[in-house]
C-alpha atoms as a PDB file:
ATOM      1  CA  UNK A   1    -187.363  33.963  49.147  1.00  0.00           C
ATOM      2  CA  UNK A   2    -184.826  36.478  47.566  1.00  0.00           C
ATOM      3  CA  UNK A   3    -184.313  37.873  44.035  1.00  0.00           C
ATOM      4  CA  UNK A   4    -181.214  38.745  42.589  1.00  0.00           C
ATOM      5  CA  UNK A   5    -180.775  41.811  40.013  1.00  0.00           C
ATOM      6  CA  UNK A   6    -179.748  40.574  36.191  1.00  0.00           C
ATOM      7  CA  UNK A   7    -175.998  41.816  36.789  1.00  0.00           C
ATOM      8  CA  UNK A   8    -175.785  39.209  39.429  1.00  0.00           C
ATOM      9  CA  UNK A   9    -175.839  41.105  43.096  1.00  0.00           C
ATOM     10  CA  UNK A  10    -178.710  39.040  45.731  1.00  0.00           C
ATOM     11  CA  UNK A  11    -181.300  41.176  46.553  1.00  0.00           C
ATOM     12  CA  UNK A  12    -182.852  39.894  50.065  1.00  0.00           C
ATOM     13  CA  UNK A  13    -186.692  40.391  49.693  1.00  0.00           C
ATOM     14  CA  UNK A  14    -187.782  40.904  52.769  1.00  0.00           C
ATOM     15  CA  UNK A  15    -185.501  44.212  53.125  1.00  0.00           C
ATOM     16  CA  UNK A  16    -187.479  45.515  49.931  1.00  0.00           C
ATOM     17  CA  UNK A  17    -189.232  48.929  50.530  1.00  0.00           C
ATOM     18  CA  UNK A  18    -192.947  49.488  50.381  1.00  0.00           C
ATOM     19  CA  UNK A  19    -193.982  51.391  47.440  1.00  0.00           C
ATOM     20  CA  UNK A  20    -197.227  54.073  48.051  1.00  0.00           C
ATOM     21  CA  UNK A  21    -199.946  52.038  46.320  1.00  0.00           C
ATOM     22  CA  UNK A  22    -198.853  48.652  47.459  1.00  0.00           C
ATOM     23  CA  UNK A  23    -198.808  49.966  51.509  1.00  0.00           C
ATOM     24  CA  UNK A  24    -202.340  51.538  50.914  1.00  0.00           C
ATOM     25  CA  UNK A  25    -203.562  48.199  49.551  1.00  0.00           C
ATOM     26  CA  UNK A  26    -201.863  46.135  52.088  1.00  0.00           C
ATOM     27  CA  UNK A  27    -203.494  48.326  54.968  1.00  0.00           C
ATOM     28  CA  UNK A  28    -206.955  48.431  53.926  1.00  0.00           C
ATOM     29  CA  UNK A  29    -206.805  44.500  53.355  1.00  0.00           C
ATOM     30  CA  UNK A  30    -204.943  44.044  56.389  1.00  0.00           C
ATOM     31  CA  UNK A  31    -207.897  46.493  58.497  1.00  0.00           C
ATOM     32  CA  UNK A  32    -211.057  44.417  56.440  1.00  0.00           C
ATOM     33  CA  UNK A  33    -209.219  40.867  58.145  1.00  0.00           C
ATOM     34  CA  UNK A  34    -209.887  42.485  61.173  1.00  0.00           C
ATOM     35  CA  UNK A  35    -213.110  43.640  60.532  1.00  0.00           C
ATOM     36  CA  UNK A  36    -214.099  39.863  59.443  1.00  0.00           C
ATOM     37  CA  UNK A  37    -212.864  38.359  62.712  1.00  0.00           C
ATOM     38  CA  UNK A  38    -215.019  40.716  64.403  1.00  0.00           C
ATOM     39  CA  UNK A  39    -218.585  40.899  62.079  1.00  0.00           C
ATOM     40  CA  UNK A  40    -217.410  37.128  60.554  1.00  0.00           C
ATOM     41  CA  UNK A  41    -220.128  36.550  57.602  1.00  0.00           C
ATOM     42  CA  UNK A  42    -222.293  39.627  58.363  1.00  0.00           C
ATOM     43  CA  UNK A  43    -219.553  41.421  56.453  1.00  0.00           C
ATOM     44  CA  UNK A  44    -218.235  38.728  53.636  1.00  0.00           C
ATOM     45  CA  UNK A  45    -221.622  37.835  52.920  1.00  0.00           C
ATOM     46  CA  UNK A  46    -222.794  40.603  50.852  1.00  0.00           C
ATOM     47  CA  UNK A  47    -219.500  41.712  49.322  1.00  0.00           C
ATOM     48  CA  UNK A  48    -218.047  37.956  48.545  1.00  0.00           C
ATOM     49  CA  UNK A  49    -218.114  37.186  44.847  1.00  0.00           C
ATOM     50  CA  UNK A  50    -221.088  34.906  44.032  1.00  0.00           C
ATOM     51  CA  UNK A  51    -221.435  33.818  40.434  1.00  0.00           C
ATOM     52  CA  UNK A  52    -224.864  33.219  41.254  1.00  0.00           C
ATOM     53  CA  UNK A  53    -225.369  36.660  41.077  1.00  0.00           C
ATOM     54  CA  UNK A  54    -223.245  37.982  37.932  1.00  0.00           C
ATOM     55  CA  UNK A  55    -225.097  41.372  37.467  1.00  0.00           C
ATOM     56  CA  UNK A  56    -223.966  42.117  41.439  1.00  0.00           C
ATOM     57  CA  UNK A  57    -221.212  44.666  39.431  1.00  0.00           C
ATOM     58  CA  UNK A  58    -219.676  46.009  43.317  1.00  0.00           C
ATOM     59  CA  UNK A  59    -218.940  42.212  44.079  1.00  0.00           C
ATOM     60  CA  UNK A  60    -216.076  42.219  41.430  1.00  0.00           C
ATOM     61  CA  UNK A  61    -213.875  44.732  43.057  1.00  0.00           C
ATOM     62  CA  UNK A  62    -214.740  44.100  47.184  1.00  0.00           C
ATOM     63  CA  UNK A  63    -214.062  39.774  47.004  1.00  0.00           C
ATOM     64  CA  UNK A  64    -210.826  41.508  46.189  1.00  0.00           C
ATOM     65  CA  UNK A  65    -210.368  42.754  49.968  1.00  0.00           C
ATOM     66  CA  UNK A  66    -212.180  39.821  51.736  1.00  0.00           C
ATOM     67  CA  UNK A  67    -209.803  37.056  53.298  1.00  0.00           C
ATOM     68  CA  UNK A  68    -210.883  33.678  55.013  1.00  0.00           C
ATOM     69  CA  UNK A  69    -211.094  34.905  58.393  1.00  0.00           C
ATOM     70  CA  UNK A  70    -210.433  30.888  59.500  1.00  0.00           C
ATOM     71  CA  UNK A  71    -206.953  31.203  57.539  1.00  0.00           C
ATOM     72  CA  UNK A  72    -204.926  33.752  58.323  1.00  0.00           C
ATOM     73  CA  UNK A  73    -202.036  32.398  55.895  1.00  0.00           C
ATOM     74  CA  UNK A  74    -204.505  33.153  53.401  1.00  0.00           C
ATOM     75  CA  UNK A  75    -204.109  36.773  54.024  1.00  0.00           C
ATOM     76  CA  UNK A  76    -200.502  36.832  54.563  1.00  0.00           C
ATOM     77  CA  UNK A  77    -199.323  34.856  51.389  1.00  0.00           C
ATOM     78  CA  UNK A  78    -201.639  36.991  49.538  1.00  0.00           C
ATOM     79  CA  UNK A  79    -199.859  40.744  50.807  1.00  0.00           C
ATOM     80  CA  UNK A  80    -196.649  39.047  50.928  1.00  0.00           C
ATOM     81  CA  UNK A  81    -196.643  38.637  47.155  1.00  0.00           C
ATOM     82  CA  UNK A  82    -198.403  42.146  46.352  1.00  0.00           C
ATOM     83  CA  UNK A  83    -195.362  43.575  48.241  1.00  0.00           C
ATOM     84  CA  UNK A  84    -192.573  41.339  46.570  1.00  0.00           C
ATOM     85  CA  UNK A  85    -193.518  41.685  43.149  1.00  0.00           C
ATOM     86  CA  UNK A  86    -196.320  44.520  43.598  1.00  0.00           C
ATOM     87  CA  UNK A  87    -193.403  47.465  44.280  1.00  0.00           C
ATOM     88  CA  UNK A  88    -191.362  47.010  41.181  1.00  0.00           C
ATOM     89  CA  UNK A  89    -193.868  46.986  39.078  1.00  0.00           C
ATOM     90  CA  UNK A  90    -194.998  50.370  40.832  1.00  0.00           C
ATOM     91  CA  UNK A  91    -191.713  51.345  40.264  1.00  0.00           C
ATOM     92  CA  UNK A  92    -192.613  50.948  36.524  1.00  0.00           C
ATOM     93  CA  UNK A  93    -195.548  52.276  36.143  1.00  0.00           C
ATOM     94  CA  UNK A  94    -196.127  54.602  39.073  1.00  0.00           C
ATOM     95  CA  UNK A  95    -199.243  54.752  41.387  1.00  0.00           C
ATOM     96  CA  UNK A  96    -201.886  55.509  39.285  1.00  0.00           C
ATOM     97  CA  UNK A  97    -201.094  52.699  36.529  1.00  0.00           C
ATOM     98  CA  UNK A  98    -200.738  50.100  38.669  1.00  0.00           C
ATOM     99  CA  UNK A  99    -203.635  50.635  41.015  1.00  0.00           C
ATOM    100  CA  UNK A 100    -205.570  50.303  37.429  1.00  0.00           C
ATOM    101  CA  UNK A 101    -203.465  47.659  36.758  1.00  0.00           C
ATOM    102  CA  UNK A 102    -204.652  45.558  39.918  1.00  0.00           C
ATOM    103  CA  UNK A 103    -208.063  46.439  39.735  1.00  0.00           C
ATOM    104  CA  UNK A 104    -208.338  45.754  35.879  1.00  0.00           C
ATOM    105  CA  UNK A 105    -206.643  42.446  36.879  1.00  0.00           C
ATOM    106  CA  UNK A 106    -208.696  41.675  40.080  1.00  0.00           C
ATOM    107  CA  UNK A 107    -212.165  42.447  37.867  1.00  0.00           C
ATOM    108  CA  UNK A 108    -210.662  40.267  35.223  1.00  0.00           C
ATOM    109  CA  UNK A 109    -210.172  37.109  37.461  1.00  0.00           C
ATOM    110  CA  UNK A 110    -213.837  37.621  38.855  1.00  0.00           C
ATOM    111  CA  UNK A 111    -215.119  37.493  35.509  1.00  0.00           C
ATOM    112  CA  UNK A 112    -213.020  34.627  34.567  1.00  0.00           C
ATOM    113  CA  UNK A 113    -214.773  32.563  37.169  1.00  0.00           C
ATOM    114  CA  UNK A 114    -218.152  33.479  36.770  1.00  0.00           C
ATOM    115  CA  UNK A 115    -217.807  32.915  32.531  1.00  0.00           C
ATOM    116  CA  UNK A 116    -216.189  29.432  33.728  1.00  0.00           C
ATOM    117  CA  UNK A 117    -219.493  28.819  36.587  1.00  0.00           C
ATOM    118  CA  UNK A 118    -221.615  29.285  33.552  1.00  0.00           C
ATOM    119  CA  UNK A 119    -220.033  27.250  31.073  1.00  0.00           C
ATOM    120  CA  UNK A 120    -219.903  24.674  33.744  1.00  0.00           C
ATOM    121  CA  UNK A 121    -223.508  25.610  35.103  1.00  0.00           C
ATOM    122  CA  UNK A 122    -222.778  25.836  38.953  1.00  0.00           C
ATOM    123  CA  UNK A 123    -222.457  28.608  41.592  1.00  0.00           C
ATOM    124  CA  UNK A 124    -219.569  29.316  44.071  1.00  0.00           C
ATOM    125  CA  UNK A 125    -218.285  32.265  45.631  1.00  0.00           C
ATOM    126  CA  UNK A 126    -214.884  33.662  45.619  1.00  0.00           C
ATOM    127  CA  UNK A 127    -213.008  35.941  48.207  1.00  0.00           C
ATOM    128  CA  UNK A 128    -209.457  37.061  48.072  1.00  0.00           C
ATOM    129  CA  UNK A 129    -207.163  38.989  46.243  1.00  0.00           C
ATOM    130  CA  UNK A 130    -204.910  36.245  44.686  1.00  0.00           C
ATOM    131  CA  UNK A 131    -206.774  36.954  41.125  1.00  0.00           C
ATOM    132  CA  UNK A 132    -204.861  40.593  40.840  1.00  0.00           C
ATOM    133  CA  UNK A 133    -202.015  38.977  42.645  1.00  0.00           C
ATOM    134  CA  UNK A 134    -201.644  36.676  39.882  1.00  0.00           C
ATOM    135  CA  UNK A 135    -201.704  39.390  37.371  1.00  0.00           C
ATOM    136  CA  UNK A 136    -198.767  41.351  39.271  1.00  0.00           C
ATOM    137  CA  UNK A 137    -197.076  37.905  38.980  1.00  0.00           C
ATOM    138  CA  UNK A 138    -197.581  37.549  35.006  1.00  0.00           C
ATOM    139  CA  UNK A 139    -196.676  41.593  34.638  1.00  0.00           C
ATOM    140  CA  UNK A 140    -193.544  40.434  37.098  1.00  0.00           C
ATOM    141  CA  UNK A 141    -192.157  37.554  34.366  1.00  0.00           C
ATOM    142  CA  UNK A 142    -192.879  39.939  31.132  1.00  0.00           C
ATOM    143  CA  UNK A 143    -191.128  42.742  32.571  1.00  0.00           C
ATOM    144  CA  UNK A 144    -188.653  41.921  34.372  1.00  0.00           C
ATOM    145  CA  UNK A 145    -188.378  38.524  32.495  1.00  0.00           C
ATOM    146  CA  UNK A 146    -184.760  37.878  33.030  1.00  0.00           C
ATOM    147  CA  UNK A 147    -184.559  38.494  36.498  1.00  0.00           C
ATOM    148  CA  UNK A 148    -183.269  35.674  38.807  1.00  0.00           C
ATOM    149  CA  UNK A 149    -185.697  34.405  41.376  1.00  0.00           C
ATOM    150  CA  UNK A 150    -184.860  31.703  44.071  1.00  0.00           C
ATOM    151  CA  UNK A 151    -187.466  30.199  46.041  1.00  0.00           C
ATOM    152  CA  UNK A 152    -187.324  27.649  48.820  1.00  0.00           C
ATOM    153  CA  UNK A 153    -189.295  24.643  46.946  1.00  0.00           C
ATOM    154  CA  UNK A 154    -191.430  22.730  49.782  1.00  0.00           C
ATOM    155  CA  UNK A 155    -189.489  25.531  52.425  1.00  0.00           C
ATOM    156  CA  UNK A 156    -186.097  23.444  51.994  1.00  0.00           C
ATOM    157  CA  UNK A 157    -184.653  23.152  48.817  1.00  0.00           C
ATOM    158  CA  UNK A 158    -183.517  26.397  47.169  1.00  0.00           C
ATOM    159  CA  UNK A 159    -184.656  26.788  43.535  1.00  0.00           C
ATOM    160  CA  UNK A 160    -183.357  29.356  40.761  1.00  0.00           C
ATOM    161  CA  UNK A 161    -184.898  30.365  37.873  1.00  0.00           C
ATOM    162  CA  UNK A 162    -185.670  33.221  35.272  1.00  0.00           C
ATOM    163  CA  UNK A 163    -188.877  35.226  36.314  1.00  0.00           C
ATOM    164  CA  UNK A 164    -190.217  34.614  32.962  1.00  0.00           C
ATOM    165  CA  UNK A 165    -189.767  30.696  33.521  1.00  0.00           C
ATOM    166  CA  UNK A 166    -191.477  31.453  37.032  1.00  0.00           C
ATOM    167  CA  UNK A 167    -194.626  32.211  36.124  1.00  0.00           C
ATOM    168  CA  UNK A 168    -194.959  29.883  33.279  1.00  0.00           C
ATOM    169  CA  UNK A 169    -194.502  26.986  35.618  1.00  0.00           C
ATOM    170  CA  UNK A 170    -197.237  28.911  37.590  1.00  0.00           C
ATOM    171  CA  UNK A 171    -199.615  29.124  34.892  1.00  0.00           C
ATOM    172  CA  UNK A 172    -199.031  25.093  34.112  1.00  0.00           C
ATOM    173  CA  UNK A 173    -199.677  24.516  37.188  1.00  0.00           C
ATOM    174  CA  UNK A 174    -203.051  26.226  37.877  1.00  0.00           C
ATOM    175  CA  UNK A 175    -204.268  25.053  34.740  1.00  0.00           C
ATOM    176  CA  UNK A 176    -203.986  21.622  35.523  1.00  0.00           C
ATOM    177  CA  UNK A 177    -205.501  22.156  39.222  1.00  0.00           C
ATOM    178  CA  UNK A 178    -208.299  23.596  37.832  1.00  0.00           C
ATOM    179  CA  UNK A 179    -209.174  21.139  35.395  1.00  0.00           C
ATOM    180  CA  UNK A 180    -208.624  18.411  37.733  1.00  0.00           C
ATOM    181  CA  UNK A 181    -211.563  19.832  39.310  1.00  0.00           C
ATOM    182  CA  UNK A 182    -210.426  21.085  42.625  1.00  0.00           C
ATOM    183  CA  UNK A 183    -212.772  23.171  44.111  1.00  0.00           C
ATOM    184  CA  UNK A 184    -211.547  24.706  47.650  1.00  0.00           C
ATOM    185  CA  UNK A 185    -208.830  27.295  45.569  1.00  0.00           C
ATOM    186  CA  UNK A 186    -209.862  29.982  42.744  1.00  0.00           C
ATOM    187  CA  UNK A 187    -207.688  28.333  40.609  1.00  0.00           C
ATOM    188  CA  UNK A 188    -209.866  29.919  37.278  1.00  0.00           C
ATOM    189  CA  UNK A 189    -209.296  33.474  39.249  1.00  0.00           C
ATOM    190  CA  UNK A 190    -205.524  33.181  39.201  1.00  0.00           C
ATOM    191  CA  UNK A 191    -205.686  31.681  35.100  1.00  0.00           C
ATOM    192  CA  UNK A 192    -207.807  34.695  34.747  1.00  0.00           C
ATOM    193  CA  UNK A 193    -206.026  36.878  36.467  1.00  0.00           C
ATOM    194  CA  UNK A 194    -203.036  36.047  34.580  1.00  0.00           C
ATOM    195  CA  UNK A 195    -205.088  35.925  31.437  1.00  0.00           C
ATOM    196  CA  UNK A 196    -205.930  39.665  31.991  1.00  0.00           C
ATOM    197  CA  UNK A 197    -202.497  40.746  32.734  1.00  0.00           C
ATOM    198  CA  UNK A 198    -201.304  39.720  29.778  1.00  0.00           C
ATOM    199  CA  UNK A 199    -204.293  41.284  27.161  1.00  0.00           C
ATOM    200  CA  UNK A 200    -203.361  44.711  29.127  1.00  0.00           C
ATOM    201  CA  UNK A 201    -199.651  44.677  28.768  1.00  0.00           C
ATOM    202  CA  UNK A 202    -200.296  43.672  25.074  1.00  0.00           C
ATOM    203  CA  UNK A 203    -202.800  45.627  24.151  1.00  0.00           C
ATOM    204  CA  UNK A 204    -201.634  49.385  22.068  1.00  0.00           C
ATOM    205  CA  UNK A 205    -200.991  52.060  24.945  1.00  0.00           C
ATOM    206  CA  UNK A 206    -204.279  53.862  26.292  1.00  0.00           C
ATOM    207  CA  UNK A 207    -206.503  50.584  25.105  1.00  0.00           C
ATOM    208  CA  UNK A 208    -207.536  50.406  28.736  1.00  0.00           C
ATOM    209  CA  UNK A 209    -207.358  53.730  30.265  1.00  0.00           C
ATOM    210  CA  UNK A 210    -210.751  55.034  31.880  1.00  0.00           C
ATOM    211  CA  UNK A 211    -210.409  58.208  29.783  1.00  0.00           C
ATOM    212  CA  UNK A 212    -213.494  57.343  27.950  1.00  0.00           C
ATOM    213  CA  UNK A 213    -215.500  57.001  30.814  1.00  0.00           C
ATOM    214  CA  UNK A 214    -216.508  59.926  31.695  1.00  0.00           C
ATOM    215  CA  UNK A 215    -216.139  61.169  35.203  1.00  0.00           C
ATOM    216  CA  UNK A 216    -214.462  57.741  36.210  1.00  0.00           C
ATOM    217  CA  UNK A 217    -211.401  58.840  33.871  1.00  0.00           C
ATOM    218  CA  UNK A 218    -211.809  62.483  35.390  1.00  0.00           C
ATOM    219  CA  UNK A 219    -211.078  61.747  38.757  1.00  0.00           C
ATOM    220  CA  UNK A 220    -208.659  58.965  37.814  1.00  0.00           C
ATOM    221  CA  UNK A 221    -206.312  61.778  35.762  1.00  0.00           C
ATOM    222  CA  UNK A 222    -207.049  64.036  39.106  1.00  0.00           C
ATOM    223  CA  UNK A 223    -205.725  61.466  41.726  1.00  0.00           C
ATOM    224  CA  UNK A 224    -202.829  60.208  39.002  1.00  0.00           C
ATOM    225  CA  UNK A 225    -202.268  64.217  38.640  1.00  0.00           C
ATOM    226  CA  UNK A 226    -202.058  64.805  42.642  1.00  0.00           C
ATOM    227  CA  UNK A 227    -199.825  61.873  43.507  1.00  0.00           C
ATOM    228  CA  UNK A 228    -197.382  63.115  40.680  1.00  0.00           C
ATOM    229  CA  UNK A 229    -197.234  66.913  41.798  1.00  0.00           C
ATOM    230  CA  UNK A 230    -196.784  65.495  45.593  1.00  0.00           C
ATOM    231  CA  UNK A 231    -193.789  63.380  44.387  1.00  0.00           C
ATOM    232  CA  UNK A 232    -192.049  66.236  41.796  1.00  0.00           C
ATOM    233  CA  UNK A 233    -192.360  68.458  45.046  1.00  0.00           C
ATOM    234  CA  UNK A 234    -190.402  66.118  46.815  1.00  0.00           C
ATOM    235  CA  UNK A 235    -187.791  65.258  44.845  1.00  0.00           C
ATOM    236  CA  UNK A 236    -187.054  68.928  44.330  1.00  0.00           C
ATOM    237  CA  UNK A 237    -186.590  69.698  48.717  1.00  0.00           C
ATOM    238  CA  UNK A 238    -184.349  66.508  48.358  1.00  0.00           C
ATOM    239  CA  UNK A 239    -182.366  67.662  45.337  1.00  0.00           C
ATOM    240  CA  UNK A 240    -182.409  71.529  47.246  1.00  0.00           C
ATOM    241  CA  UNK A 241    -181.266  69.430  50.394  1.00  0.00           C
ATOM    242  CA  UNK A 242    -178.497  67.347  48.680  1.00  0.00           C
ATOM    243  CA  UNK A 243    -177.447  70.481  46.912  1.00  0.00           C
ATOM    244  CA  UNK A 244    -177.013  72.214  50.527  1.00  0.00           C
ATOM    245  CA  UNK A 245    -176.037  69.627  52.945  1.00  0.00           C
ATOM    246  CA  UNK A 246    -174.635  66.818  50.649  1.00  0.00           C
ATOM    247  CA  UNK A 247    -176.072  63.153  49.612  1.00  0.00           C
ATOM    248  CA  UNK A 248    -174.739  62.433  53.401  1.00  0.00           C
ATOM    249  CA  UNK A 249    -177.457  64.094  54.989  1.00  0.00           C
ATOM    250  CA  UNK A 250    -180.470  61.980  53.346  1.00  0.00           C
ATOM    251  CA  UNK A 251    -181.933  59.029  55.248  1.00  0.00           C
ATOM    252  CA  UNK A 252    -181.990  55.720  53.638  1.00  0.00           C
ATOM    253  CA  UNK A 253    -185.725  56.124  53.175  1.00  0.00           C
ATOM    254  CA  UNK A 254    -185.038  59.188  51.022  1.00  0.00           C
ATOM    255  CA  UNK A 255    -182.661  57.704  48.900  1.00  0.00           C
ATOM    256  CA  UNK A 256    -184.779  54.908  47.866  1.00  0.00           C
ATOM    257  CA  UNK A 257    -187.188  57.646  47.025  1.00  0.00           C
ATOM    258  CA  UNK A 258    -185.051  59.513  44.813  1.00  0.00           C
ATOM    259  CA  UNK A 259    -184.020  55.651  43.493  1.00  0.00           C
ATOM    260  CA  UNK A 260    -187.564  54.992  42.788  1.00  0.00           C
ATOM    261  CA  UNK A 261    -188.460  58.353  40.856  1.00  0.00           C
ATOM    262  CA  UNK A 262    -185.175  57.787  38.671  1.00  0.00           C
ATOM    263  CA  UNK A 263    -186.568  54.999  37.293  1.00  0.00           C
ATOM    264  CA  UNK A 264    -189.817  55.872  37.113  1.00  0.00           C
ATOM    265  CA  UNK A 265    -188.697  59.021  35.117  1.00  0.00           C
ATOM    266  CA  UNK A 266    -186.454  56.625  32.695  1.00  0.00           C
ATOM    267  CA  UNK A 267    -189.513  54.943  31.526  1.00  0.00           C
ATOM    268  CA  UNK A 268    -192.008  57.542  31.308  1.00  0.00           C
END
């Protein structure tokens, strides 16, 4: 898969830099996989989302970090996306905003499916974090809606299309396979997902934010505050070092930092 930029240069995906948040999140799901293949249900057991159990309030944010342990694919399609579409829309909203972002997305998509269980009046469990996944894919097509994506449809044939037409074919799609009743993929956790997305990036600014909660929103503004200060420090020893020793002396690493705080200044 590779994107290309709206004024028409190809962008090669897989060369696509890790933003902060999205390389923490990739880790720790990447070090609970190999947890699982060593403690196997002892560990997914208790932190797996069961709708049988809708007042178990932890379950809604750990199924996010639990992967079949049988499926490894399930795992890798999952962090491949978060990285693809997960570190420009860090770029956009820096680290603190979208790690709410995820989670309020991720929470979202467990609630979706336990509302749905109920209506429906069975019990399943869900693991995996294709729910907030799905929201970075909805946040993906609304802002960076023009953007051309191709994808190899069925690995061969190359498809383009406008992000924004991306995910609405995505949406169709898991509608229908999750009224048709399939039961072996969340499909209600990526609607939801989606659904969740969408009421956050519409909502009036600060609807959200964990500012009224108390000490949550306290050390939310602290960690959103530290990661900020750590970055502005940075970006002023790389201007100080392209000042004294020219753009020629930064690595390509550095550049993409300075690339990545540009924009994330410009739409602040």
């Amino acid at each position: 898969m590779y994107q290309k930029t709206s004024y028409g240069r190809p962008s090669i995906g897989f060369g696509r830099p890790w933003t902060p948040m999205v390389r923490i999140l990739i880790l720790v799901n990447g070090g609970i996989f190999l947890a699982e293949l060593l403690f196997g249900d002892a560990l997914i057991h208790p932190f797996r989302l069961d709708t049988s159990h809708p007042l178990h309030l932890w379950r809604y944010f750990s199924y996010l970090f639990l992967h079949d342990p049988l499926n490894v694919w399930h795992l890798l399609f999952n962090m491949f996306a978060l990285w693809i579409f997960g570190s420009d829309i860090e770029d956009r909203f820096g680290p603190g905003k979208f790690l709410h972002y995820y989670f309020f997305t991720g929470v979202g998509a467990g609630i979706s499916v336990v509302l749905v269980d109920l209506v429906l009046g069975r019990s399943s469990y869900v693991i995996g974090a294709s729910g907030a996944v799905f929201g970075l894919l909805l946040a993906f097509g609304v802002l960076f809606a023009n953007r051309m994506i191709t994808m190899l449809l069925f690995f061969v044939l190359p498809v383009t299309m406008r992000a924004r037409t991306f995910v609405i074919i995505f949406g169709v799609v898991e509608f229908f396979a999750g009224v048709s009743g399939s039961t072996t993929v969340a499909h209600f956790a990526h609607l939801g997902g989606m659904a969740f997305g969408l009421l956050y990036l519409k909502a009036p600014e600060g609807t959200f934010s964990f500012g009224g909660f108390g000490r949550i929103g306290s050390v939310r503004t602290k960690i959103e505050q530290t990661l900020s200060n750590r970055d502005d420090r940075r970006m002023d020893d790389l201007l100080r070092k392209v000042n004294d020793q020219g753009i020629q002396s930064l690595t390509e690493e550095e550049k993409q930092f300075l690339h990545r705080m540009s924009r994330r200044k410009k739409w602040q």
